[in-house]
Protein backbone atom coordinates (compact mmCIF):
# COMPACT_ATOMS: atom_id res chain seq x y z
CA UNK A 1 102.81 118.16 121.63
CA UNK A 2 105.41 120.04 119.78
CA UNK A 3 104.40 121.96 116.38
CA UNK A 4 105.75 119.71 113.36
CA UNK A 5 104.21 121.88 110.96
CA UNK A 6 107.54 124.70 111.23
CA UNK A 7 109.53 121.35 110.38
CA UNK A 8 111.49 122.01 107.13
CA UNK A 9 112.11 118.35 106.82
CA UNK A 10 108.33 117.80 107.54
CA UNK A 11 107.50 119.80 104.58
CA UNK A 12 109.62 118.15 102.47
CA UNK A 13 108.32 114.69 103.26
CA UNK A 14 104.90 116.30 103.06
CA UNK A 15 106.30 116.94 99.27
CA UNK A 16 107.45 113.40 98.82
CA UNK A 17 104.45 111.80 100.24
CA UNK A 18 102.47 113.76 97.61
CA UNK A 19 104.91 112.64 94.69
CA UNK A 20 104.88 108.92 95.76
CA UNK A 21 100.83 109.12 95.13
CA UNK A 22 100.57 110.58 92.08
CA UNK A 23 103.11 108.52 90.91
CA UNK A 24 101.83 104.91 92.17
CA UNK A 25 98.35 106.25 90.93
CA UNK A 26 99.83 105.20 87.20
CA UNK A 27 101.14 101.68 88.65
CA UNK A 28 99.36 98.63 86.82
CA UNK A 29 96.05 97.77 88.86
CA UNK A 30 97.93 94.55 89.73
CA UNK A 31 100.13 96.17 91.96
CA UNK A 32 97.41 97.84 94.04
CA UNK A 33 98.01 95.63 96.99
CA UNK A 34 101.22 95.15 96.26
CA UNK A 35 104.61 97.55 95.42
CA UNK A 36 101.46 100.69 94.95
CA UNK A 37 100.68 99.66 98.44
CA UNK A 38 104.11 99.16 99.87
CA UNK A 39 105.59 102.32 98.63
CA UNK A 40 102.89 104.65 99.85
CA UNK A 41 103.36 103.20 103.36
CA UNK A 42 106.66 103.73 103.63
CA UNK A 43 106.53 107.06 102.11
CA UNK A 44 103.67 107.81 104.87
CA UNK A 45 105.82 105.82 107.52
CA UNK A 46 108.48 108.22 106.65
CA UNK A 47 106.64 111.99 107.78
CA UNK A 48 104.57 109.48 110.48
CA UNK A 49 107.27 109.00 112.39
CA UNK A 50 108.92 112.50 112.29
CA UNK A 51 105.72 113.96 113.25
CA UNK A 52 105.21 111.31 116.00
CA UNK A 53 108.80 111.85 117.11
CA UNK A 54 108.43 115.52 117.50
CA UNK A 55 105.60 114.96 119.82
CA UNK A 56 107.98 113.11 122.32
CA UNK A 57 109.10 114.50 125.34
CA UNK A 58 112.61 114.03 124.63
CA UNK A 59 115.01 114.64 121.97
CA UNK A 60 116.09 111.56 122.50
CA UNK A 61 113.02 109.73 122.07
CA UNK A 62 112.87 112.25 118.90
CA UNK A 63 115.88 110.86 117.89
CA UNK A 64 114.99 106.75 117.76
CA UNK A 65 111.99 108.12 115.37
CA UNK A 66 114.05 110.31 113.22
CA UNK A 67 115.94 106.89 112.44
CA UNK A 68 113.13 105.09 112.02
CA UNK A 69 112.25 107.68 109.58
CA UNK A 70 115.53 107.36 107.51
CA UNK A 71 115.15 103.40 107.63
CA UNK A 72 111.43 103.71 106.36
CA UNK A 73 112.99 106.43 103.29
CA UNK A 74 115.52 103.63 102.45
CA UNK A 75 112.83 101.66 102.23
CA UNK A 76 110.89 104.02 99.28
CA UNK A 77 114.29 103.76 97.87
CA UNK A 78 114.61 99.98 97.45
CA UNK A 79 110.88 99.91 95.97
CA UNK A 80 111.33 102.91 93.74
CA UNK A 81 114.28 101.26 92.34
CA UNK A 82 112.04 97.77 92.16
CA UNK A 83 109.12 100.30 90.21
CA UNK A 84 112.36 101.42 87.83
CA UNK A 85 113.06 98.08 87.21
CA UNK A 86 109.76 96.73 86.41
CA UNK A 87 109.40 99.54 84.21
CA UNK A 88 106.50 100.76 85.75
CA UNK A 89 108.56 104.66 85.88
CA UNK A 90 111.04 106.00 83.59
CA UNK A 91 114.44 107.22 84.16
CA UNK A 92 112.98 110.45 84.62
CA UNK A 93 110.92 109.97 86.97
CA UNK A 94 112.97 107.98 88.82
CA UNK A 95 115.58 110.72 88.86
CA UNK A 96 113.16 113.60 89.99
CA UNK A 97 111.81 111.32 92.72
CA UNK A 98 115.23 110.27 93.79
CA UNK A 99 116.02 114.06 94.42
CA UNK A 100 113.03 114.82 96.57
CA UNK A 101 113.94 111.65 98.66
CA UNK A 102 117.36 112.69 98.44
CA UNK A 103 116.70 116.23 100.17
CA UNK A 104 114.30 114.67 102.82
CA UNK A 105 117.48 112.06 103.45
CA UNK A 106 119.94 115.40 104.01
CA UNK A 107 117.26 117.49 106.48
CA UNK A 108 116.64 114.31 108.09
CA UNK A 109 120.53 113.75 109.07
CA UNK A 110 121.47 117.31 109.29
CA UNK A 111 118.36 116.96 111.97
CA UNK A 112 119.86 114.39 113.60
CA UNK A 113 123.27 115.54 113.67
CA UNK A 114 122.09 118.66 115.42
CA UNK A 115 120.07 116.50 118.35
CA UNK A 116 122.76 114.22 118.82
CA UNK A 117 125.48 117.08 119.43
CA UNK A 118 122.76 118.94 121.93
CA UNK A 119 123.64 118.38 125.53
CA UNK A 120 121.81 116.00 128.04
């Protein structure tokens, strides 16, 4: 298995991951099976995959879970912007959230971009 840990990207997930706890820790009680629940496993789902991904034998196979990755941060999107809604965050913290997710988005396509333009 490849070393994750070096990952910049992985670090920065490892960042978001951490954020998406301690914010969902201040969700109503209600929600504990429900959006709490659902945005901590897609934040997880999100540094999951990269690390299992990077333990792949190819970059290609590296590659399907690096999207799988993206598609499980769009998914923290949608239910951040659900939490926003529901007023269970503030703008602010919305906004600071959105920028960590943002930069894991960025490292996970500049990533990508470099695998994809590596030859066969």
């Amino acid at each position: 298995m490849q070393d994750y840990h070096n990952l910049l990207v992985w670090k920065r997930a490892m960042e978001f991951v951490k954020l998406v706890y301690r914010l969902t820790s201040h969700f109503p009680k209600e929600e504990t099976y429900g959006l709490t629940s659902q945005l901590r496993r897609s934040s997880v789902s999100v540094i999951s995959n990269i690390v299992e991904g990077r333990g792949k034998a190819s970059d290609k196979d590296f590659l399907r879970f690096l999207y799988i990755s993206k598609g499980s941060l769009n998914e923290s999107q949608c239910q951040l912007e659900i939490a926003l809604a529901l007023e269970f965050i503030s703008q602010k913290q919305f906004d600071f959230i959105l920028k960590k997710l943002n930069e894991v988005d960025f490292l996970l396509y500049k990533l990508i971009i470099s695998l994809e333009k590596k030859p066969s």
